[in-house]
Every structure is written in structure tokens, then in C-alpha cells.
Protein backbone atom coordinates (compact mmCIF):
# COMPACT_ATOMS: atom_id res chain seq x y z
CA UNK A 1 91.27 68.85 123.00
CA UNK A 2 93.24 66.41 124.47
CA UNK A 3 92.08 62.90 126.68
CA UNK A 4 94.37 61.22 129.43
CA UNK A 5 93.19 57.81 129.83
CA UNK A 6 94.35 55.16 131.79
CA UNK A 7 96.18 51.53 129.59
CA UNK A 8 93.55 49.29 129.79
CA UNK A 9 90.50 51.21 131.09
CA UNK A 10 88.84 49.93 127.79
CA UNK A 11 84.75 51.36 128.57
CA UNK A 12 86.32 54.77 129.62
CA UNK A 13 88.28 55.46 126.48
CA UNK A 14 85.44 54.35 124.00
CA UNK A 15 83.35 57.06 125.90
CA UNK A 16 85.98 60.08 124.97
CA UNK A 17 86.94 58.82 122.00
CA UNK A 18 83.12 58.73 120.63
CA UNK A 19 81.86 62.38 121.73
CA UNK A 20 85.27 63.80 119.19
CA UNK A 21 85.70 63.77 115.19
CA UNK A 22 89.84 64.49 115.85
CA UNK A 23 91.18 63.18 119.00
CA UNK A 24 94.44 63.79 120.51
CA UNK A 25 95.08 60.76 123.17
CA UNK A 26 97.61 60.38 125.99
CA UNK A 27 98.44 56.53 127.44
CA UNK A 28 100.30 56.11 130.40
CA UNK A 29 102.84 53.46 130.05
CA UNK A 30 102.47 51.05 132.49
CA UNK A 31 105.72 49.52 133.43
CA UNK A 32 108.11 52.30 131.76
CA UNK A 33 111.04 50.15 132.45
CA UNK A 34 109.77 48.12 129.37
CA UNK A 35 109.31 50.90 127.11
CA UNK A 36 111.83 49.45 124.68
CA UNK A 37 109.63 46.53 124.30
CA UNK A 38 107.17 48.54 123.74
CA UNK A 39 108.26 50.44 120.85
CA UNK A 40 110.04 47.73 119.22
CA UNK A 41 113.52 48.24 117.54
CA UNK A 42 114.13 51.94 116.61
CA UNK A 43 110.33 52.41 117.20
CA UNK A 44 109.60 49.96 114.52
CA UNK A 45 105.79 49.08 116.72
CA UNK A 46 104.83 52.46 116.95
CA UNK A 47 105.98 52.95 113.23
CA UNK A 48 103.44 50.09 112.00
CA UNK A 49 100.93 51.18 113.77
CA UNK A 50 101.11 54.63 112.90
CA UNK A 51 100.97 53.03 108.76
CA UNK A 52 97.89 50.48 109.70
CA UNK A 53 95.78 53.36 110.91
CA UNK A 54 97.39 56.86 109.43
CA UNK A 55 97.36 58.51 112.70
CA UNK A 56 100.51 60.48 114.99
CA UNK A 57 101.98 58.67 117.22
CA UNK A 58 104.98 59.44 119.71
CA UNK A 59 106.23 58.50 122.97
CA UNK A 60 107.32 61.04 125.38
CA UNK A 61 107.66 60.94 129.31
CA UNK A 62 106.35 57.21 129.32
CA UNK A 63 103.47 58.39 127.37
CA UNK A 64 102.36 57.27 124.52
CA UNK A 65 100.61 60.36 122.36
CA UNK A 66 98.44 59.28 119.71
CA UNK A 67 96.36 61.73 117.43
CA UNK A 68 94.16 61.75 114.14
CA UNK A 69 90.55 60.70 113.28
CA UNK A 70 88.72 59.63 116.44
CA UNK A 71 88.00 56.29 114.84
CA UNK A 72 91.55 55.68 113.95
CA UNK A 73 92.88 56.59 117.01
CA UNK A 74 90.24 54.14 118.66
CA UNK A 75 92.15 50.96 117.05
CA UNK A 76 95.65 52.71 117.21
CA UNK A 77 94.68 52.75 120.72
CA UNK A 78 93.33 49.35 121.16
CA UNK A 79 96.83 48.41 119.56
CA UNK A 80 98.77 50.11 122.37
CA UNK A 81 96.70 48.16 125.01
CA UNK A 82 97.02 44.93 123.78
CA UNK A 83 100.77 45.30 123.38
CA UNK A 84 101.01 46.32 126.91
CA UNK A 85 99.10 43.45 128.07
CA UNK A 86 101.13 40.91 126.14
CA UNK A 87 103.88 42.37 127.55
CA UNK A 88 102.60 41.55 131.44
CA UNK A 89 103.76 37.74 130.91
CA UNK A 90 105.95 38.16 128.24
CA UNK A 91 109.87 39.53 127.60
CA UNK A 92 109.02 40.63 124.06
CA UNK A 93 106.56 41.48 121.44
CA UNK A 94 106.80 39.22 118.17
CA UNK A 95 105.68 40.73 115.20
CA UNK A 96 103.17 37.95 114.68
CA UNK A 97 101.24 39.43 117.52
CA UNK A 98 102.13 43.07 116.59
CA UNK A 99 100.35 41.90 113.33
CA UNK A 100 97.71 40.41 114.64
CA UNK A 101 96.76 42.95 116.93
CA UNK A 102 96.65 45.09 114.29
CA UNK A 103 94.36 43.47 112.23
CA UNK A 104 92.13 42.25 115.09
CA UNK A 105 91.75 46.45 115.93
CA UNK A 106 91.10 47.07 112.17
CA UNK A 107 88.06 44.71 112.48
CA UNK A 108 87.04 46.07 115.76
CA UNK A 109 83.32 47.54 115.68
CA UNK A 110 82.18 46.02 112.50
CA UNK A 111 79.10 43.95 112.09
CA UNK A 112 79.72 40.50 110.29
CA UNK A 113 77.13 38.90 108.55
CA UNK A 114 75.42 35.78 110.50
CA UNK A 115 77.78 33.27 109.96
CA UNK A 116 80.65 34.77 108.91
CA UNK A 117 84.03 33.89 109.67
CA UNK A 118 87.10 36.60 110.04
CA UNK A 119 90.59 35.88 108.74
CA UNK A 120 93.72 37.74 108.37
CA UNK A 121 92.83 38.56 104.80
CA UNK A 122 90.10 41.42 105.47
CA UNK A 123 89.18 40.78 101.71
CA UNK A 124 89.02 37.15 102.36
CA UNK A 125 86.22 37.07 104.89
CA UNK A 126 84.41 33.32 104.48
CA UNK A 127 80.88 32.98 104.83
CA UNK A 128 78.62 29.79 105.08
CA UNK A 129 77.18 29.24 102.12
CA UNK A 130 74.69 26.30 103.23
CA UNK A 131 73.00 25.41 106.13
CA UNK A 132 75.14 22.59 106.71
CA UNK A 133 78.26 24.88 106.56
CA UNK A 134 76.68 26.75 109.08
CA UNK A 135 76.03 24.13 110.99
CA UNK A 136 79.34 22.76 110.53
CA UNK A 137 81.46 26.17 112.17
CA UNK A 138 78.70 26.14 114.66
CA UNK A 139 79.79 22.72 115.59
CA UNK A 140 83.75 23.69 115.90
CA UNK A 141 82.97 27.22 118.04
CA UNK A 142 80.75 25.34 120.49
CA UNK A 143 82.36 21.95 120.74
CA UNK A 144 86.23 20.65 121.62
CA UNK A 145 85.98 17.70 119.51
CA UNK A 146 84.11 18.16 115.99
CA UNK A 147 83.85 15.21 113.35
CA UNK A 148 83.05 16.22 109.91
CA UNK A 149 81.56 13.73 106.99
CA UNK A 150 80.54 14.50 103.21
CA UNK A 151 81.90 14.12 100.18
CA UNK A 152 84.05 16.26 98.06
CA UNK A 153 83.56 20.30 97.44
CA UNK A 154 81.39 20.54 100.75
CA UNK A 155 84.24 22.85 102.03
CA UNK A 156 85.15 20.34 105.34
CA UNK A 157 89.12 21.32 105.33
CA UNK A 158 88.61 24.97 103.94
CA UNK A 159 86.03 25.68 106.72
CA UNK A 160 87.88 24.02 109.47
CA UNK A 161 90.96 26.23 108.52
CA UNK A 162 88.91 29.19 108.66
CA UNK A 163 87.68 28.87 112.19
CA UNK A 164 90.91 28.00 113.48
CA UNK A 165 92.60 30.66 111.58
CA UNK A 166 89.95 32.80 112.92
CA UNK A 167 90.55 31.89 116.71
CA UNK A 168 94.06 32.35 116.07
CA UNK A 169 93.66 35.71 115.09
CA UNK A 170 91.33 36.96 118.27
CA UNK A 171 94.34 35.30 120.53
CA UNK A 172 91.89 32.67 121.50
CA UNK A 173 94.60 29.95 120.78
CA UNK A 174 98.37 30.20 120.40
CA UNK A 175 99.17 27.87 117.54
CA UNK A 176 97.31 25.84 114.85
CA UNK A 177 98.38 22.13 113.68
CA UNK A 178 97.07 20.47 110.74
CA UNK A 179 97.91 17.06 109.88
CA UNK A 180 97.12 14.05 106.85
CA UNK A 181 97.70 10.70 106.51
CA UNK A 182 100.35 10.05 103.67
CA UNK A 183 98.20 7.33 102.40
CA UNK A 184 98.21 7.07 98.41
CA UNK A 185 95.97 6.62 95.96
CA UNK A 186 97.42 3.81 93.98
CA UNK A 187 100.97 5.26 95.07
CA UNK A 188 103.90 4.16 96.93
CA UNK A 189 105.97 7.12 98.84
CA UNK A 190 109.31 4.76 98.67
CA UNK A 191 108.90 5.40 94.92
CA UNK A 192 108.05 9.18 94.79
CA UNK A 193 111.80 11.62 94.17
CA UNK A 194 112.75 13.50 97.26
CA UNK A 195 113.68 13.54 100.69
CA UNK A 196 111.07 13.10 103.13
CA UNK A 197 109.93 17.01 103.19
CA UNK A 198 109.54 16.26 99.24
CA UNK A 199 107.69 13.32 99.39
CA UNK A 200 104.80 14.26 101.96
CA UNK A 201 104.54 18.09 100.27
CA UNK A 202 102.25 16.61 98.05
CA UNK A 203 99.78 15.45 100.68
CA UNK A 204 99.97 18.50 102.66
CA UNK A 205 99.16 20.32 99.28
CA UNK A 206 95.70 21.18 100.04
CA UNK A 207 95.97 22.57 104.27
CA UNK A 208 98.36 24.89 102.26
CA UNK A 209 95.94 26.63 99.62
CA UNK A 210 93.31 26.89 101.74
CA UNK A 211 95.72 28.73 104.26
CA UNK A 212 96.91 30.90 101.24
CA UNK A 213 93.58 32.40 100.54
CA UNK A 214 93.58 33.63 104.34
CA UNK A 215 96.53 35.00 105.12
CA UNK A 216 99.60 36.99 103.47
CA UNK A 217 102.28 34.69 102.24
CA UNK A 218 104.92 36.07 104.06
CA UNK A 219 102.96 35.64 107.33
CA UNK A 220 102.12 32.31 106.79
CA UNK A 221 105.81 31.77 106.47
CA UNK A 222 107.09 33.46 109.86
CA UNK A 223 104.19 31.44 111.76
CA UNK A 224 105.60 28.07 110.14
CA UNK A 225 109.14 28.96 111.20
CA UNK A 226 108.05 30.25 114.62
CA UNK A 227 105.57 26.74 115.32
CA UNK A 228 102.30 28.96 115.44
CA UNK A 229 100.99 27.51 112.25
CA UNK A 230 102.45 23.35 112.42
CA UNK A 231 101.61 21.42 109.05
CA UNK A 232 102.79 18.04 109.21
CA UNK A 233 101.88 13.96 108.18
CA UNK A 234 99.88 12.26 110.60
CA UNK A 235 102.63 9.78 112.00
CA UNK A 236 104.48 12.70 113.27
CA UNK A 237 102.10 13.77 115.69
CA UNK A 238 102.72 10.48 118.01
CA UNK A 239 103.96 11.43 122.11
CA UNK A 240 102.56 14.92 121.78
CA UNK A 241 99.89 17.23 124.00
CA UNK A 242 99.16 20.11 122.11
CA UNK A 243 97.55 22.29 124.64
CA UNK A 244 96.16 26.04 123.48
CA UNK A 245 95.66 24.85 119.68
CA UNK A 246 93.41 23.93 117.55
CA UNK A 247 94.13 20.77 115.72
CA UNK A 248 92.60 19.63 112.55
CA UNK A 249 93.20 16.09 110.50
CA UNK A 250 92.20 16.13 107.02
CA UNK A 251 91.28 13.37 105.07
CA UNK A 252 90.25 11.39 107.97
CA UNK A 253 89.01 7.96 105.95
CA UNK A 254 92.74 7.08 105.23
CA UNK A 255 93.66 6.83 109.18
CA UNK A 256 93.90 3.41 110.65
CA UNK A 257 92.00 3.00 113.98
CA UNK A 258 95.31 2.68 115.95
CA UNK A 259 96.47 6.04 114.14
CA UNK A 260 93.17 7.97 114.87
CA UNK A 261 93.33 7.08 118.77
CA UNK A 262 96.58 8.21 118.93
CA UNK A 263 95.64 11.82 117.06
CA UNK A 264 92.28 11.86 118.90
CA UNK A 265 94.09 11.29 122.44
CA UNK A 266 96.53 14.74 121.59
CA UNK A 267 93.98 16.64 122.84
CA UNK A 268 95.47 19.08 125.27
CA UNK A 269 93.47 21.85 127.52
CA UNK A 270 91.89 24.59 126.09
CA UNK A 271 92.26 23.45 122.70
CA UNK A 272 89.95 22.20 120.06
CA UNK A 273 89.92 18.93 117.47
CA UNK A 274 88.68 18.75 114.25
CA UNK A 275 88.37 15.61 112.24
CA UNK A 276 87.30 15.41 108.67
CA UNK A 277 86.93 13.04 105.81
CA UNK A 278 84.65 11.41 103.26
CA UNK A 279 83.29 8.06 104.66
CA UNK A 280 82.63 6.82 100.86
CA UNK A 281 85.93 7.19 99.89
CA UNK A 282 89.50 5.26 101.55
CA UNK A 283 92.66 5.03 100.12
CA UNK A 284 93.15 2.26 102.68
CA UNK A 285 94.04 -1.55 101.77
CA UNK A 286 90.27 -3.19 101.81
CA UNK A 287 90.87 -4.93 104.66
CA UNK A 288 91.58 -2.05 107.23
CA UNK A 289 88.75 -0.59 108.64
CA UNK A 290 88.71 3.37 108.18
CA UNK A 291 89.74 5.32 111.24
CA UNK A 292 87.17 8.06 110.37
CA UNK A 293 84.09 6.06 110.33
CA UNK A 294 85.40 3.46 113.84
CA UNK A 295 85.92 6.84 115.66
CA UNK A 296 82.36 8.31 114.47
CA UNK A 297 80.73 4.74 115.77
CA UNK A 298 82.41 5.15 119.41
CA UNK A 299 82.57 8.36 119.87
CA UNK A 300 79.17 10.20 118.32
CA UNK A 301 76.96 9.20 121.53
CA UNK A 302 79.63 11.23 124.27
CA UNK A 303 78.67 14.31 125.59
CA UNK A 304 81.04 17.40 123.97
CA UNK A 305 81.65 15.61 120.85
CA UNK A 306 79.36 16.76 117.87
CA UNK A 307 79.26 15.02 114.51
CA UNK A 308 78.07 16.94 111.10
CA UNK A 309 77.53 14.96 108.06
CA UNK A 310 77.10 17.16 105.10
CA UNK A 311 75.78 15.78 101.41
CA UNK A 312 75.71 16.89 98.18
CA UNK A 313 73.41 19.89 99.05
CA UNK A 314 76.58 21.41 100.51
CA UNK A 315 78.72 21.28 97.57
CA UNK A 316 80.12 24.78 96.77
CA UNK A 317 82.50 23.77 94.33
CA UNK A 318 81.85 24.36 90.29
CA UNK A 319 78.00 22.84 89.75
CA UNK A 320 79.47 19.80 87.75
CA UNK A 321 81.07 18.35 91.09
CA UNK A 322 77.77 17.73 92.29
CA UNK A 323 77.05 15.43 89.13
CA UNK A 324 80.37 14.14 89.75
CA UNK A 325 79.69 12.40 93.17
CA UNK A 326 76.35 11.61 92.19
CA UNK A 327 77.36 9.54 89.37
CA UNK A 328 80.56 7.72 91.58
CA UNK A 329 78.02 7.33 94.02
CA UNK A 330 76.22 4.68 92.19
CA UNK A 331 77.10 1.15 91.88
CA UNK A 332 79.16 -0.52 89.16
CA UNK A 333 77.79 -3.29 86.86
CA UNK A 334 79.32 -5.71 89.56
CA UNK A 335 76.75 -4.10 92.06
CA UNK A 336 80.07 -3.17 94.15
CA UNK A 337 80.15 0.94 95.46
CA UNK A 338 82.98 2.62 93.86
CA UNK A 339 85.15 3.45 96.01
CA UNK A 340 88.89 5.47 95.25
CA UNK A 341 90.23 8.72 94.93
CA UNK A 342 91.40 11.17 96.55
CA UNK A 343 88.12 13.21 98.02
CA UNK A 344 90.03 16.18 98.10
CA UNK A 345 88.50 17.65 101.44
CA UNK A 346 89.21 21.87 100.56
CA UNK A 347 85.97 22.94 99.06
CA UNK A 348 86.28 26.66 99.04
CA UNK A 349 83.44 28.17 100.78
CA UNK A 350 83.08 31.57 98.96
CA UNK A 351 85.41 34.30 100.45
């Protein structure tokens, strides 16, 4: 009981795959001088997807043959297609897009909760757990340039991450960049063991563990070393576009005025910008005005920019954090704010 359908004719092969339990399917391969492509390294595409989905799979006669449980074959399908299309404008298919592919098909048909935000971890799916989260991802799918204000545990950086790994994976962008100031907290960098790498890790810590809880280690590792995923300190973002991307800066409120222009001005075409940080906290010599809350004051009034200020409402973190900002948020005997720390921006909205 066998379909033909044509690569790419999408609305026709849901039809035939839907009226059959088992489905044997037959795809034409487009171009069959890029067959080799196609099946990767002694098959090794066809191989994976065979695993992702447990379905046949064989290429004969520039066909590709594909049979098993209708729904299976459905994504296995979907897989085939998408690898043909990438291969239209390009020589090869990396396995970051095999992979991705892959994972986009497994989610295919599924209805997400309101709100909810896909990653590559299918068991890591991350859901708003506040209105002002959900206003918050609103904010980054709908706008190009998104600031983000509130104090710690409100889940600004882990969020952000989220919906950027989250466009990544549907092939809406092609690479994701997030970047901190190396500003200290009572620290000096010159003082700190290391090279350069060693000293800034520690800064960088927290873009890292949010990206851990969304994606396999190993992948995270071949999209650093092939530029998809880009985590680096502020100052080395200077004389770059970054078009197709979405870029995030964490930690905002330790950026200098002159250093948030020149992040906010990287904005390349279709590409998104998110900026976050807590406005009550700086790490920042007293004297320098906070990047973060000069760029809010210029910028909040232009059309395509949204601002979202979440509060202590939106704290998702252990219960005591909210008593914890509460009580720094009061003022010393000298009727001065407090103001120091580090806000730690990755409040872990539930996955």
C-alpha cells in the first residue's frame, strides 16, 4: 500500500499519510546528482533518521523509500524534505541541521501549552510561570529590540535563552550570541589566575547553565566550535553586524553608555536584541551612569522597541529570594539604597 509523493508537496503527503496506520512512502530525489549529500557519509543521514523515528529507510533509483507507523514516517518524511531544501543553497548538510531537523519533526503536530517555549531538550520544555514572564517572551517574539528590568530570580537571562534557543531550533535564525560585561563585584580581572579565556569564564558562567538545561552537552559544544551558538565578554563584540541572530546581553546595569550604543547599534537584518539587567543593582564605579537604565530613558518611547519591567511577583526562584530582595531593597540606617552584587540574571523558569 504504497504512496509516491512529490519532495516538498507538504499538504499532499499529510493527506496519504493520515488515511494509513503502516505506510510505505516513496520520495523522489530532487537533484540526484547530490544524492551523496543527501545520505551523508556511508548513509550516516538516513541512518539517524531511521534511529530518531524507528522506521525503514533506503534509497534506491534516486528514491528515497521510507516505511513504518504512518506517524513516524510523517516526521521521517518531513526530515527528508527539509534536508533537500537545505541542500538547494547549500554544498552540504551539517549535522547541526541534520539534528535539528530531527528534533523540529519530532515536535511536529503537538499542541504546546499557551506560553510555552520549545527547546532542543524535549524534556526541557520552559513554560511562563507569571504573567510577566509571559509578557516578557511575548515581548522578544513580537519585537526586534526587547529591554528587560527586575531583579534577581525573575528568570530575564534563562527566558531570553529559551526563545532564542527556540528560534534557533525552527531555523528562524542561524546563530545565537550572548554577551556580559566583565565588570566585578569588588574584583579586579588583572588579579584573577588565567589567561584571558580563564579570566572572563567566570562571567560567562551563568549564559552557560541556562544553555545546559536546553540542549545536549555535546551539541552545545559543536555549535560553539562551528559559531552557531557565540558566548563572549561584551568588549568583544565592537565592529560587528550580526545579521540572522539573535543577540542577548546579560547583566545589562554594568554596561557603560558608550558600551551599550555600541552593542545596541550590532543590530543586523532579520535578527533580534535582547537586553537585560537589574536597574537596582551596578557593579559600576558610582560615578558612571548605568548603560541599562540611559538606553531604557532614550529608547522606551520608539516604535519596535518594547520594554518589560518585572518585580518581585515574578520571582521563580526558591520562595526565600523573594524575602531576599525585599529586605536589600530597603534603605540602610544612612537612608542610602543598597546597592551591590551580582543580580545574577538566570532565574530558571520551570522546565
Amino acid at each position: 500500500m504504497g504512496a509516491v509523493v512529490a519532495a516538498g508537496d507538504s499538504a499532499d503527503r499529510s493527506i496519504a499519510l493520515g488515511r494509513y496506520r503502516y505506510l510505505d512512502l516513496s520520495i523522489p530525489i530532487e537533484d540526484p546528482s547530490r544524492r551523496g549529500a543527501l545520505y551523508g557519509t556511508n548513509d550516516r543521514n538516513l541512518r539517524q533518521i531511521r534511529a530518531a523515528f524507528d522506521v525503514r529507510i533506503s534509497a534506491r533509483d534516486s528514491v528515497v523509500h521510507i516505511s513504518g507507523s504512518s506517524e513516524a514516517v510523517r516526521k521521517a518524511a518531513l526530515v527528508v524534505e527539509d534536508l533537500q531544501k537545505c541542500l538547494r543553497e547549500n554544498a552540504d548538510v551539517s549535522p547541526e541541521h541534520l539534528e535539528n531537523s530531527i528534533s523540529h519533526a519530532e515536535h511536529s503536530g503537538r499542541t504546546e501549552p499557551s506560553g510555552t517555549v520549545e527547546v532542543f531538550l524535549s524534556s526541557a520544555t520552559v513554560t511562563p510561570k507569571t504573567d510577566g514572564q509571559k509578557r516578557y517572551i511575548d515581548s522578544m517574539l513580537n519585537h526586534d529590540l526587547t529591554f528587560c528590568l527586575g531583579p534577581a530570580g525573575t528568570g530575564k537571562t534563562y527566558l531570553a535563552v529559551a526563545v532564542a534557543l527556540s528560534l534557533l531550533k525552527q531555523h528562524k535564525i542561524k546563530r545565537l550570541v550572548l554577551a556580559r560585561p566583565a565588570v566585578e563585584a569588588g574584583e579586579k580581572l588583572g588579579f584573577l589566575p588565567g589567561d584571558l579565556q580563564a579570566k572572563v569564564n567566570p562571567y560567562l558562567r551563568p549564559l552557560f547553565d541556562a544553555m545546559h538545561d536546553m540542549m545536549p552537552f555535546d551539541q552545545i559544544r559543536r555549535f560553539m566550535q562551528n559559531d552557531v551558538v557565540e558566548v563572549v565578554p561584551l568588549a568583544f563584540m565592537r565592529g560587528r553586524t550580526l545579521n540572522h541572530s539573535v543577540v542577548i546581553l546579560d547583566e545589562a546595569q554594568n554596561a557603560t553608555v558608550s558600551q551599550t550604543m555600541m552593542f545596541l547599534t550590532r543590530l543586523g537584518h532579520h535578527s533580534k536584541m535582547v537586553v537585560t539587567g537589574d536597574d537596582s543593582q551596578s557593579d559600576l564605579p558610582s560615578a558612571e551612569t548605568s548603560g541599562l537604565i540611559d538606553a531604557v530613558r532614550r529608547l522606551e518611547p520608539v516604535t519596535g522597541v518594547s520594554v518589560v519591567r518585572l518585580s518581585k511577583a515574578d520571582i521563580v526562584r526558591h520562595s526565600l529570594v523573594q524575602h531576599i530582595v525585599e529586605a536589600y531593597a530597603t534603605n540602610d540606617r544612612s537612608g542610602k539604597p543598597r546597592n551591590g552584587g551580582n543580580g545574577g540574571g538566570n532565574g530558571r523558569s520551570g522546565s
